[in-house]
C-alpha atoms as a PDB file:
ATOM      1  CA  UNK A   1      26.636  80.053  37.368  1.00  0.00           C
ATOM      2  CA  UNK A   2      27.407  80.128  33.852  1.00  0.00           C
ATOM      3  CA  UNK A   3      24.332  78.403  32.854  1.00  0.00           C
ATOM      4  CA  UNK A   4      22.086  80.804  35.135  1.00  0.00           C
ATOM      5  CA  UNK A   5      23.964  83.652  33.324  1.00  0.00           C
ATOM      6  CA  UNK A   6      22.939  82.355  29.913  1.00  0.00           C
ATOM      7  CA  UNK A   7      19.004  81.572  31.398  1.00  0.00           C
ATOM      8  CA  UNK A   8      19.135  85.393  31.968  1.00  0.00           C
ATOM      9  CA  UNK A   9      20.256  86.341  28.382  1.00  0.00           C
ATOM     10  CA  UNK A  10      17.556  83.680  27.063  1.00  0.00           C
ATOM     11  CA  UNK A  11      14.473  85.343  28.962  1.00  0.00           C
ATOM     12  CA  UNK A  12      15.855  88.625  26.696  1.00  0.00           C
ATOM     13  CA  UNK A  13      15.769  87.373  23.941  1.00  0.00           C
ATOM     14  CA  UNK A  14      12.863  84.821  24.280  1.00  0.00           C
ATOM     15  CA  UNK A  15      10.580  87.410  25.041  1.00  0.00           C
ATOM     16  CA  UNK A  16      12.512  89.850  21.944  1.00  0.00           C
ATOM     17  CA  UNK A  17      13.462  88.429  18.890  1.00  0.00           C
ATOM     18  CA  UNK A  18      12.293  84.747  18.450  1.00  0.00           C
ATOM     19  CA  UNK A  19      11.643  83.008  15.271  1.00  0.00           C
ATOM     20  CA  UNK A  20       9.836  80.035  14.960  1.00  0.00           C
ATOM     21  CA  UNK A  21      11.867  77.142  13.340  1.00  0.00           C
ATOM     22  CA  UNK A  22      10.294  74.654  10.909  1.00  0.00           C
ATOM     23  CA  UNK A  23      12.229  71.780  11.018  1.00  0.00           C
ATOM     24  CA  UNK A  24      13.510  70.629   7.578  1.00  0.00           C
ATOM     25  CA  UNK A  25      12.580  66.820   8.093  1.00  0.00           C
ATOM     26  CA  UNK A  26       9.135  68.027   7.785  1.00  0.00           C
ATOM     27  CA  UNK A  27       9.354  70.166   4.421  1.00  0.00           C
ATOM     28  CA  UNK A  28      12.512  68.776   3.250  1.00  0.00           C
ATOM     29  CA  UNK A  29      15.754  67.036   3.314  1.00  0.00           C
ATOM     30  CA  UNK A  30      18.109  67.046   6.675  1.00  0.00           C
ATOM     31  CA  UNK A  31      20.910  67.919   4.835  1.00  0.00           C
ATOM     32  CA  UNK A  32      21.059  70.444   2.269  1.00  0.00           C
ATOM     33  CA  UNK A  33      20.384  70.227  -1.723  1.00  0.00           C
ATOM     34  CA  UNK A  34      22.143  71.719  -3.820  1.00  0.00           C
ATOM     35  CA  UNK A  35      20.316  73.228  -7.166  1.00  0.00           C
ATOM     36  CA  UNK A  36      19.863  69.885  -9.166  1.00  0.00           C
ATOM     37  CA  UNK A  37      22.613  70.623 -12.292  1.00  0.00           C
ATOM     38  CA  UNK A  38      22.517  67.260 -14.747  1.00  0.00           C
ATOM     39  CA  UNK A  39      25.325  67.876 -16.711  1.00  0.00           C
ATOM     40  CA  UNK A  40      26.453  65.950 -20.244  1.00  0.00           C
ATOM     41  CA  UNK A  41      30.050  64.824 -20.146  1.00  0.00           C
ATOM     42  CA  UNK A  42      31.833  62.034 -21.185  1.00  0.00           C
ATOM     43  CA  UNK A  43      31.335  58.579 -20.113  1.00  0.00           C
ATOM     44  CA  UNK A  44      32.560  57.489 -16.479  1.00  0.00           C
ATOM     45  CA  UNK A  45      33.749  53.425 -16.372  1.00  0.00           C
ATOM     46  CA  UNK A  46      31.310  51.191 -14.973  1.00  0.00           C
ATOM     47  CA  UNK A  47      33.834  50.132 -12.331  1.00  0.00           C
ATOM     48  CA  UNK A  48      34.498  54.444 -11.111  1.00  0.00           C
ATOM     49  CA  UNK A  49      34.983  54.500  -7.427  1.00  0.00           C
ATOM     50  CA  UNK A  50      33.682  57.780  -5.824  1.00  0.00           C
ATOM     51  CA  UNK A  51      36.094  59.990  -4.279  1.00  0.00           C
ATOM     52  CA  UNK A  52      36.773  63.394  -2.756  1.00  0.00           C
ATOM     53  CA  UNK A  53      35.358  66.491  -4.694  1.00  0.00           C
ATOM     54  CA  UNK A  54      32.843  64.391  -7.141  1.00  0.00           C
ATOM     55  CA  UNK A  55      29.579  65.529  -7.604  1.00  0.00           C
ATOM     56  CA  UNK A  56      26.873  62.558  -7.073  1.00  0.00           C
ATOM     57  CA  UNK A  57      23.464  61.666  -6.671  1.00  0.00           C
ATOM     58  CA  UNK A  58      21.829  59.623  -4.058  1.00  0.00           C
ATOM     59  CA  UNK A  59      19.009  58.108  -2.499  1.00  0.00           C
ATOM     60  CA  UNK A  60      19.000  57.622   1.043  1.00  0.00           C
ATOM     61  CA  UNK A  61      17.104  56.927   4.547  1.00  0.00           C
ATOM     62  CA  UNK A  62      17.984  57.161   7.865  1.00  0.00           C
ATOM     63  CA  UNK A  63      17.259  55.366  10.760  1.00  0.00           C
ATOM     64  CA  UNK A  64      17.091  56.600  14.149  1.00  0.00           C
ATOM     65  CA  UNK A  65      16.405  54.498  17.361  1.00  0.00           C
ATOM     66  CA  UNK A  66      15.435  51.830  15.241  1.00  0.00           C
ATOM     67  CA  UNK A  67      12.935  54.010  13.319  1.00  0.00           C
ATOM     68  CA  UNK A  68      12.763  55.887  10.364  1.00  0.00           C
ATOM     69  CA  UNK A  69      13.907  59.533  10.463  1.00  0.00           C
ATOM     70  CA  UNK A  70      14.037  60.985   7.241  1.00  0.00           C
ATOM     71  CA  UNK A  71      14.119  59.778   3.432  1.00  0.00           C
ATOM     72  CA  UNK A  72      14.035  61.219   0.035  1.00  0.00           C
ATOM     73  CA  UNK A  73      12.680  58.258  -1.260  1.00  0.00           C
ATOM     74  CA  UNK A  74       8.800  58.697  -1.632  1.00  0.00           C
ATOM     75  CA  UNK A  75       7.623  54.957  -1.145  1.00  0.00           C
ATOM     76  CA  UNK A  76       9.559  54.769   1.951  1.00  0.00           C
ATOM     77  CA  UNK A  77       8.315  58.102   3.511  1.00  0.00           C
ATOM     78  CA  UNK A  78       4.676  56.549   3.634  1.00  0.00           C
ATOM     79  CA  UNK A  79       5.594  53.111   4.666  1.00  0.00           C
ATOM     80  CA  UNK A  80       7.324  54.738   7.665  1.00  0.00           C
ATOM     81  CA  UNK A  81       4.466  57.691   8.001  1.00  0.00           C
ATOM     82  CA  UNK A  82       6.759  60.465   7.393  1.00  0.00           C
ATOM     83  CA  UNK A  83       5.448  61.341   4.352  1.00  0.00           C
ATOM     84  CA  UNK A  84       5.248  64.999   3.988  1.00  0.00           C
ATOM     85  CA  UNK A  85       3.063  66.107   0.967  1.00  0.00           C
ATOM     86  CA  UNK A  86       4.841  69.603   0.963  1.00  0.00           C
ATOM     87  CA  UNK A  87       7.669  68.001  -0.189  1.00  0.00           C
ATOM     88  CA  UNK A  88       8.947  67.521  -3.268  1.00  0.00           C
ATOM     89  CA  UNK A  89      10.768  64.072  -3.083  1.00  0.00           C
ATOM     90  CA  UNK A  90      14.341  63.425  -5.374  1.00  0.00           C
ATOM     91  CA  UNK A  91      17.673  62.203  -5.370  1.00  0.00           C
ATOM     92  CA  UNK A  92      19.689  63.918  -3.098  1.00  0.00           C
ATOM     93  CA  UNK A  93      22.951  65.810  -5.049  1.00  0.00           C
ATOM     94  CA  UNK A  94      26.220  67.191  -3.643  1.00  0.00           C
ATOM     95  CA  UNK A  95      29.960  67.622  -3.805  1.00  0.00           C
ATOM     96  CA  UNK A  96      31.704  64.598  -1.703  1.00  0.00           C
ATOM     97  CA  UNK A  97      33.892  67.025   0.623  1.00  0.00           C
ATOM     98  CA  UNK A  98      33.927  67.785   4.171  1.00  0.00           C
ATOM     99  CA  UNK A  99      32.442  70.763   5.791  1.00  0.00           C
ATOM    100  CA  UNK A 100      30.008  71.737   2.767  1.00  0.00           C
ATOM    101  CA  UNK A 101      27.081  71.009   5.133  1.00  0.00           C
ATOM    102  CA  UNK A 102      26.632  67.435   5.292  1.00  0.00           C
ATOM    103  CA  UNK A 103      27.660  65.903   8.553  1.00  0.00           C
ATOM    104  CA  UNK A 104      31.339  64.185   8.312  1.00  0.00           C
ATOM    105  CA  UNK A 105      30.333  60.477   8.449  1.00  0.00           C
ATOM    106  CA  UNK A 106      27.988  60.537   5.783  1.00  0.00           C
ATOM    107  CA  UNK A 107      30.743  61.995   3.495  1.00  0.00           C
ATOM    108  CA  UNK A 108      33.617  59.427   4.786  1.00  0.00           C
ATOM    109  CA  UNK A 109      31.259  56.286   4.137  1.00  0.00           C
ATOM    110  CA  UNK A 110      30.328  57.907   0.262  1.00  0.00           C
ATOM    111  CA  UNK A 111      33.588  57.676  -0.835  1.00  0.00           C
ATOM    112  CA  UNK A 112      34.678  54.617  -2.480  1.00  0.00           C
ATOM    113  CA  UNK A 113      31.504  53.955  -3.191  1.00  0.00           C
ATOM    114  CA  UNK A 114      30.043  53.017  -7.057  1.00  0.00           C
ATOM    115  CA  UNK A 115      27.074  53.489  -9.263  1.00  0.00           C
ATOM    116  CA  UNK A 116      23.831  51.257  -8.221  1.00  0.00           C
ATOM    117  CA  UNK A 117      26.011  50.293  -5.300  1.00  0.00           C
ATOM    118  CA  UNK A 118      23.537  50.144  -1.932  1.00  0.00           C
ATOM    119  CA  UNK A 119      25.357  50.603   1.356  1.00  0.00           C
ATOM    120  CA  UNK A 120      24.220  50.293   4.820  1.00  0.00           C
ATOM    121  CA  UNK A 121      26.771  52.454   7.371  1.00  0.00           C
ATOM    122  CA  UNK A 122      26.697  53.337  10.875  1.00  0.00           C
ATOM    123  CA  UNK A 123      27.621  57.099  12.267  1.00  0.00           C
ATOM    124  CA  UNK A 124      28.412  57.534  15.899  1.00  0.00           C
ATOM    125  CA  UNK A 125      27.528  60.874  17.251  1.00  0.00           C
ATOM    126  CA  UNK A 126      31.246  62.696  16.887  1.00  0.00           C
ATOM    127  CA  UNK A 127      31.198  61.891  13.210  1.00  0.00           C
ATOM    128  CA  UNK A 128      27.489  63.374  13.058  1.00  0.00           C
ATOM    129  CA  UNK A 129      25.664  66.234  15.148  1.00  0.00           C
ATOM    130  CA  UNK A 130      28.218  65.508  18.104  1.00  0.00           C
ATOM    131  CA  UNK A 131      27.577  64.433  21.438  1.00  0.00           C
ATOM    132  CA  UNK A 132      24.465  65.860  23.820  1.00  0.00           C
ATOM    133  CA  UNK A 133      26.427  68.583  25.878  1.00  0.00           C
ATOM    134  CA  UNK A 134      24.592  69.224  29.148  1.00  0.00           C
ATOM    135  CA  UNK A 135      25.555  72.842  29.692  1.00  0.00           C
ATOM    136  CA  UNK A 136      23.526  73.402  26.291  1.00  0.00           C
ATOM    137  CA  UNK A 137      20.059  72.105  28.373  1.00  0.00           C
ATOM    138  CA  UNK A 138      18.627  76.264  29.696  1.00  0.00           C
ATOM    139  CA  UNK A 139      15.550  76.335  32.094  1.00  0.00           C
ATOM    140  CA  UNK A 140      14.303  79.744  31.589  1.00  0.00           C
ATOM    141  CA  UNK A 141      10.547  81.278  33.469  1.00  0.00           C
ATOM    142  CA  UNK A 142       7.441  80.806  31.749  1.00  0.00           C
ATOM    143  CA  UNK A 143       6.162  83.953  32.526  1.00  0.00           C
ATOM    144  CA  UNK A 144       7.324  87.136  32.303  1.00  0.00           C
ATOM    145  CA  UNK A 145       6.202  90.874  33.759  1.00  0.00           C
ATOM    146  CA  UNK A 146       6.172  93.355  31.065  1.00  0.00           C
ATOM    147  CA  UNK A 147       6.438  96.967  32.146  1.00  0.00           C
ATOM    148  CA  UNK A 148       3.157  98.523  30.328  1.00  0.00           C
ATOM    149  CA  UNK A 149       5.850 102.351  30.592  1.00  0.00           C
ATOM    150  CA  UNK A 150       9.439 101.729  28.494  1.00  0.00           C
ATOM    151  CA  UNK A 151      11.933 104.395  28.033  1.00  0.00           C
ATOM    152  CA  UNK A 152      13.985 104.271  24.313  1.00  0.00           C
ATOM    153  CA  UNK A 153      16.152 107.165  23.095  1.00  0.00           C
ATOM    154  CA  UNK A 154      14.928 109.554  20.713  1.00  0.00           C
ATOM    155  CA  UNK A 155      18.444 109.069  19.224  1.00  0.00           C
ATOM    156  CA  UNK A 156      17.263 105.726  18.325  1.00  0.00           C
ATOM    157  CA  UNK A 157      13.716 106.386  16.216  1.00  0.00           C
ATOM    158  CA  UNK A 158      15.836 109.448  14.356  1.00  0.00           C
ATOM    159  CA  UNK A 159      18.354 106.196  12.975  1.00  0.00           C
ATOM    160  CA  UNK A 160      15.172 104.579  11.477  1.00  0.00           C
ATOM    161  CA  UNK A 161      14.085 108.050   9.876  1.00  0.00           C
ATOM    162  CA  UNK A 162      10.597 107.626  11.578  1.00  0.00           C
ATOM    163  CA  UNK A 163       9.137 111.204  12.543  1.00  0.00           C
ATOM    164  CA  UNK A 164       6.876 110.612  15.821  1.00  0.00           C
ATOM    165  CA  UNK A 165       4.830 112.607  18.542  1.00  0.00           C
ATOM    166  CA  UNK A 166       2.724 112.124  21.345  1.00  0.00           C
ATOM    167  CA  UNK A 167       0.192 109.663  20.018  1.00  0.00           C
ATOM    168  CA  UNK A 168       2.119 108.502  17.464  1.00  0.00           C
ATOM    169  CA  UNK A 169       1.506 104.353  16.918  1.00  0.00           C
ATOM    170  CA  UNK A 170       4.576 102.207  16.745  1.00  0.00           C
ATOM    171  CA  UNK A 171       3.409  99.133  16.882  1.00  0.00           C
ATOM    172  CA  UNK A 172      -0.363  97.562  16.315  1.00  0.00           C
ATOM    173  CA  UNK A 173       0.054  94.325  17.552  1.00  0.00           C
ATOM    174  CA  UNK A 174       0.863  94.534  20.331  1.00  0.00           C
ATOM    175  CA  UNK A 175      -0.522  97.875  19.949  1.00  0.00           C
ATOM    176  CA  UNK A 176       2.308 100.704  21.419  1.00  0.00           C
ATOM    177  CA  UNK A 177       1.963 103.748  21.467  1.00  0.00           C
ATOM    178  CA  UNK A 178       4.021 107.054  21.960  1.00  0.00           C
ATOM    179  CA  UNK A 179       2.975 108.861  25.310  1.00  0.00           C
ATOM    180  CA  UNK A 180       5.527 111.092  25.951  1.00  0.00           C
ATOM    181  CA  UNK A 181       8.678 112.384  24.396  1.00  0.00           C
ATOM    182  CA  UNK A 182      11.762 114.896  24.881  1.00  0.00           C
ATOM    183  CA  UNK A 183      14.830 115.499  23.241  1.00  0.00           C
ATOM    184  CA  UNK A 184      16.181 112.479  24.428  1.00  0.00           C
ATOM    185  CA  UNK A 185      14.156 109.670  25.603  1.00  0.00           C
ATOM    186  CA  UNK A 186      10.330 108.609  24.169  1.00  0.00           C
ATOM    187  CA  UNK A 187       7.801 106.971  26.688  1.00  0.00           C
ATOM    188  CA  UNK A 188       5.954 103.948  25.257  1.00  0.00           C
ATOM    189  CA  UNK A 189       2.744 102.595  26.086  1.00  0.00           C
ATOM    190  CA  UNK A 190       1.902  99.223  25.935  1.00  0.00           C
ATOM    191  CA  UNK A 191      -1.635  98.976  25.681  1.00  0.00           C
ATOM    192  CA  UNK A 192      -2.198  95.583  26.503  1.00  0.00           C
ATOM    193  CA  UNK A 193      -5.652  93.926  27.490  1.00  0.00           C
ATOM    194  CA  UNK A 194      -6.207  90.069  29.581  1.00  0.00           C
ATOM    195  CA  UNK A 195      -6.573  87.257  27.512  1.00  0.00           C
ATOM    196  CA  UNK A 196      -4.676  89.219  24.665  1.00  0.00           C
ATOM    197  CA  UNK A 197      -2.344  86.782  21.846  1.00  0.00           C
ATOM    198  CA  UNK A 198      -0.440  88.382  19.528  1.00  0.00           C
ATOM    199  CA  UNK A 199       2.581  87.547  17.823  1.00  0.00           C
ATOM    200  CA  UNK A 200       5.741  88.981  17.293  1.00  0.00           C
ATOM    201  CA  UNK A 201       8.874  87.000  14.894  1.00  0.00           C
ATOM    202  CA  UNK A 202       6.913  84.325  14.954  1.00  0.00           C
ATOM    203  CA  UNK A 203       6.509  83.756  18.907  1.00  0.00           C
ATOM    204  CA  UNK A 204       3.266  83.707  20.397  1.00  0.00           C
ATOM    205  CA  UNK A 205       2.483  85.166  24.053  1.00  0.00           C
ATOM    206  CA  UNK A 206      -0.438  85.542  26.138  1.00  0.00           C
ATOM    207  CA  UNK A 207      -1.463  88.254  28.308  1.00  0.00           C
ATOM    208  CA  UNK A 208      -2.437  86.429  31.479  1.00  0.00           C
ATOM    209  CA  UNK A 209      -3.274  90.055  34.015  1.00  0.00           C
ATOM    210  CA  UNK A 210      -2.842  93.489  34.037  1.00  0.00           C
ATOM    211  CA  UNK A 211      -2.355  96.360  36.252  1.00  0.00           C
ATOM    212  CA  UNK A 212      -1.484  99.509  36.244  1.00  0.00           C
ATOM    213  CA  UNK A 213       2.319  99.086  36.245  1.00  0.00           C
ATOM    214  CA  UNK A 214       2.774  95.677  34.261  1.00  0.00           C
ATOM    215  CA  UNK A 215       1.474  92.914  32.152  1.00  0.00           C
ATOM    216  CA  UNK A 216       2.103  89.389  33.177  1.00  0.00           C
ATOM    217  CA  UNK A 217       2.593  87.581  29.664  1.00  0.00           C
ATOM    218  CA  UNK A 218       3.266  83.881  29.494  1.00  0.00           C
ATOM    219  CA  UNK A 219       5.699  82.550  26.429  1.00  0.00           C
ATOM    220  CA  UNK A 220       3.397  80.049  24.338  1.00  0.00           C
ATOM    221  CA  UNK A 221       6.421  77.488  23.661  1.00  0.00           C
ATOM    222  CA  UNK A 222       5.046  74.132  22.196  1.00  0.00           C
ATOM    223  CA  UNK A 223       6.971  71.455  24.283  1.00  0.00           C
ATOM    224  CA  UNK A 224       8.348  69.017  21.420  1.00  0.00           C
ATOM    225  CA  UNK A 225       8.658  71.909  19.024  1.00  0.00           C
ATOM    226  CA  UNK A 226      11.945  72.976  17.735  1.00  0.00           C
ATOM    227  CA  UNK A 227      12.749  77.162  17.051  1.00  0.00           C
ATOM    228  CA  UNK A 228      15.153  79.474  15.899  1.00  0.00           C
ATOM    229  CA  UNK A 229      16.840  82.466  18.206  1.00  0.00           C
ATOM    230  CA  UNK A 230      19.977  84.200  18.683  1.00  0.00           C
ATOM    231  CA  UNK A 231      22.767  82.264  20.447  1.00  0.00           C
ATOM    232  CA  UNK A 232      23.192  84.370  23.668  1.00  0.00           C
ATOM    233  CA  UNK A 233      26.948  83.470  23.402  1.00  0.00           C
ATOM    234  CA  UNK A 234      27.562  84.479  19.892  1.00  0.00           C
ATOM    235  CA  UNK A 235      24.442  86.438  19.038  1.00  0.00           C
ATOM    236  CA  UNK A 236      24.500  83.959  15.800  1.00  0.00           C
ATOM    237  CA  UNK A 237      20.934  82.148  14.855  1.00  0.00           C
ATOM    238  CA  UNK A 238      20.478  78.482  16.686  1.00  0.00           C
ATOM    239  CA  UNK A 239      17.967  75.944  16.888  1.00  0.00           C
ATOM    240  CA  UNK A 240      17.089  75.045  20.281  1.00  0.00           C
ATOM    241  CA  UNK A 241      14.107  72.685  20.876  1.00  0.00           C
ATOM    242  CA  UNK A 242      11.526  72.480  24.207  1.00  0.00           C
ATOM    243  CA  UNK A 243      12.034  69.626  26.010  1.00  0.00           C
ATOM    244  CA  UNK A 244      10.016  70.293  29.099  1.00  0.00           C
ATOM    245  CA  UNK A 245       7.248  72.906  29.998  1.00  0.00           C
ATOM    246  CA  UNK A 246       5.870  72.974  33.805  1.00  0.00           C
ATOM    247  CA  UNK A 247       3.837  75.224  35.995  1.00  0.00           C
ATOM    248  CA  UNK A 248       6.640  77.819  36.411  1.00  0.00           C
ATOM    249  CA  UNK A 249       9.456  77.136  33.523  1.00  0.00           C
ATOM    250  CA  UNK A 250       9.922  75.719  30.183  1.00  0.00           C
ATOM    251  CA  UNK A 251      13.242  73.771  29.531  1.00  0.00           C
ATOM    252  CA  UNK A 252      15.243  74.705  26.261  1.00  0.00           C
ATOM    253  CA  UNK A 253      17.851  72.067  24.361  1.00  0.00           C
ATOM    254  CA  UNK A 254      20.296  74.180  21.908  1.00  0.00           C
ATOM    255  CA  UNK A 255      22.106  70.677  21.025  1.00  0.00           C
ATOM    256  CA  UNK A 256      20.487  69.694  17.467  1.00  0.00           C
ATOM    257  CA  UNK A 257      17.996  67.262  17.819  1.00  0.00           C
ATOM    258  CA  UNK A 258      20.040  64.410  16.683  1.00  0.00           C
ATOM    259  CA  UNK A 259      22.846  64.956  18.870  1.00  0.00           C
ATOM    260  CA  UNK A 260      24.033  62.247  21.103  1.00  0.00           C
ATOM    261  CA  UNK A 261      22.323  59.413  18.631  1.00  0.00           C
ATOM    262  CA  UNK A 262      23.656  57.394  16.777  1.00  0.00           C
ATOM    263  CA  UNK A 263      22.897  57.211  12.964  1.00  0.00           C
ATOM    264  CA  UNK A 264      22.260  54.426  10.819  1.00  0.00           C
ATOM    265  CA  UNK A 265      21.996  55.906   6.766  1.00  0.00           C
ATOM    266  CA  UNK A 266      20.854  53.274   3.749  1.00  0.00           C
ATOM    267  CA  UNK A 267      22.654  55.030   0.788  1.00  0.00           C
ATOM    268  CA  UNK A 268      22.217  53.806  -3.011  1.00  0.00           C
ATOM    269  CA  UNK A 269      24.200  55.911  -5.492  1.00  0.00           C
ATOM    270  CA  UNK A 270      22.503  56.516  -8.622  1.00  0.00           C
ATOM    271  CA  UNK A 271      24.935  58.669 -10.513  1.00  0.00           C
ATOM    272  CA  UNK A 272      28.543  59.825 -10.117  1.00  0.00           C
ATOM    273  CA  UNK A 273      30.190  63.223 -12.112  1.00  0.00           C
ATOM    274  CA  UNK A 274      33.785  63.305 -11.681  1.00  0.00           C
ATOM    275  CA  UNK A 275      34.991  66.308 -13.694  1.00  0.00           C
ATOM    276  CA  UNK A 276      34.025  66.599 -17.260  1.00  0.00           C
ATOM    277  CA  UNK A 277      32.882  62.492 -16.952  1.00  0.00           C
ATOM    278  CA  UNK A 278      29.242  61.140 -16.250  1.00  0.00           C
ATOM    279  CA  UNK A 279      28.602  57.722 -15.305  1.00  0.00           C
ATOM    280  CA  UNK A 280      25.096  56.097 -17.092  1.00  0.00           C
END
């Protein structure tokens, strides 16, 4: 039940406020840069261990089912054929601590580690993006009837300052239109046409038929391709990526895409800053 109670939200919100997610392995790194600062301290000793709260700089790639994933090392990226000209490719820089956005293995298996040292680690799921959860896995309809007539309060158009009247044009594409109002409620007119695209934060849909009451629209979700929308448990922003898309349904995953796997990272450290100390 629960999971038919969270399809329901999802056909909301699919057909609302969907944003099309680019995922980072294809622009950039899958964990998060800081802003590259290259300080000039004193000297570190050769023989500095990393440890918690140091500030270093890395190369890395990681391996997933035996195949590369993602690297920030440029050579590797087009050995593998990952290499993604957007993308600017550099030593990776962070603070060595726990929950500042890298996953928790990565960080454990960085400490203790020194400069030019090259280290080959394993991370099982709980110590990365967790384990698949099934309850996570939504199969929500492909198609959807969209009244052409909705009913919004006035109330609501008065909050966004916008002065309309019969006629008035509130959205071009789709294109609706105002075609009634009263002092409480405002009619709106979907004028939609067969064969129709258009857009709206950044998901595509397709007007399959019309008549005179509704619009049968079918949600243009790429199977393979990973988006953005609001969690309909928390209402906060989560990836969720199509695994499956039939006849009659497309299947949604909201674990992250590496969930369940298990990791295998090739880390060299190229420089360590550990307070007001540099290593060469």
């Amino acid at each position: 039940m629960k999971n038919v109670f969270l399809a329901a939200i999802f056909v909301i919100l699919l057909f609302g406020c969907v944003n099309q997610y680019q995922p980072e392995s294809n622009s950039s790194s899958i964990i998060t840069t800081p802003n590259d600062t290259t300080p000039t301290y004193g000297k570190l000793p050769s023989d500095y261990s990393i440890q918690t709260g140091d500030h270093v700089w890395v190369t890395y790639t990681l391996w997933v089912d035996g195949k590369v994933y993602d690297t920030n090392n440029e050579t590797q990226a087009k050995e593998s054929g990952i290499y993604n000209s957007q993308r600017t490719y550099k030593p990776l820089d962070f603070d060595v601590a726990l929950d500042k956005g890298l996953i928790q293995g990565f960080i454990l298996n960085i400490v203790g580690m020194q400069v030019n040292e090259t280290l080959q680690f394993n991370v099982p799921p709980q110590l990365g993006y967790g384990n698949h959860d099934p309850t996570k896995v939504l199969e929500v309809p492909r198609y959807l009837e969209q009244p052409l007539y909705e009913t919004a309060p006035l109330s609501y158009f008065q909050a966004l300052g916008r002065n309309i009247s019969n006629g008035s044009l509130i959205s071009e594409n789709p294109m609706v239109i105002v075609s009634d109002i009263n002092d409480e409620n405002v009619t709106l007119f979907y004028a939609l046409t067969g064969g129709q695209q258009f857009t709206k934060n950044g998901l595509t849909r397709k007007v399959i038929s019309v008549n005179d009451t509704y619009a049968t629209l079918e949600l243009m979700l790429q199977n393979g391709t990973t988006y953005n929308i609001p969690n309909p448990q928390t209402g906060a922003t989560t990836q969720f990526t199509v695994i499956d898309v039939s006849n009659t349904s497309i299947t949604l995953d909201m674990n992250h895409p590496l969930a369940g796997k298990n990791l295998s990272f090739h880390v060299t450290v190229l420089k360590i800053q550990h307070n007001n100390l540099l290593s060469e």
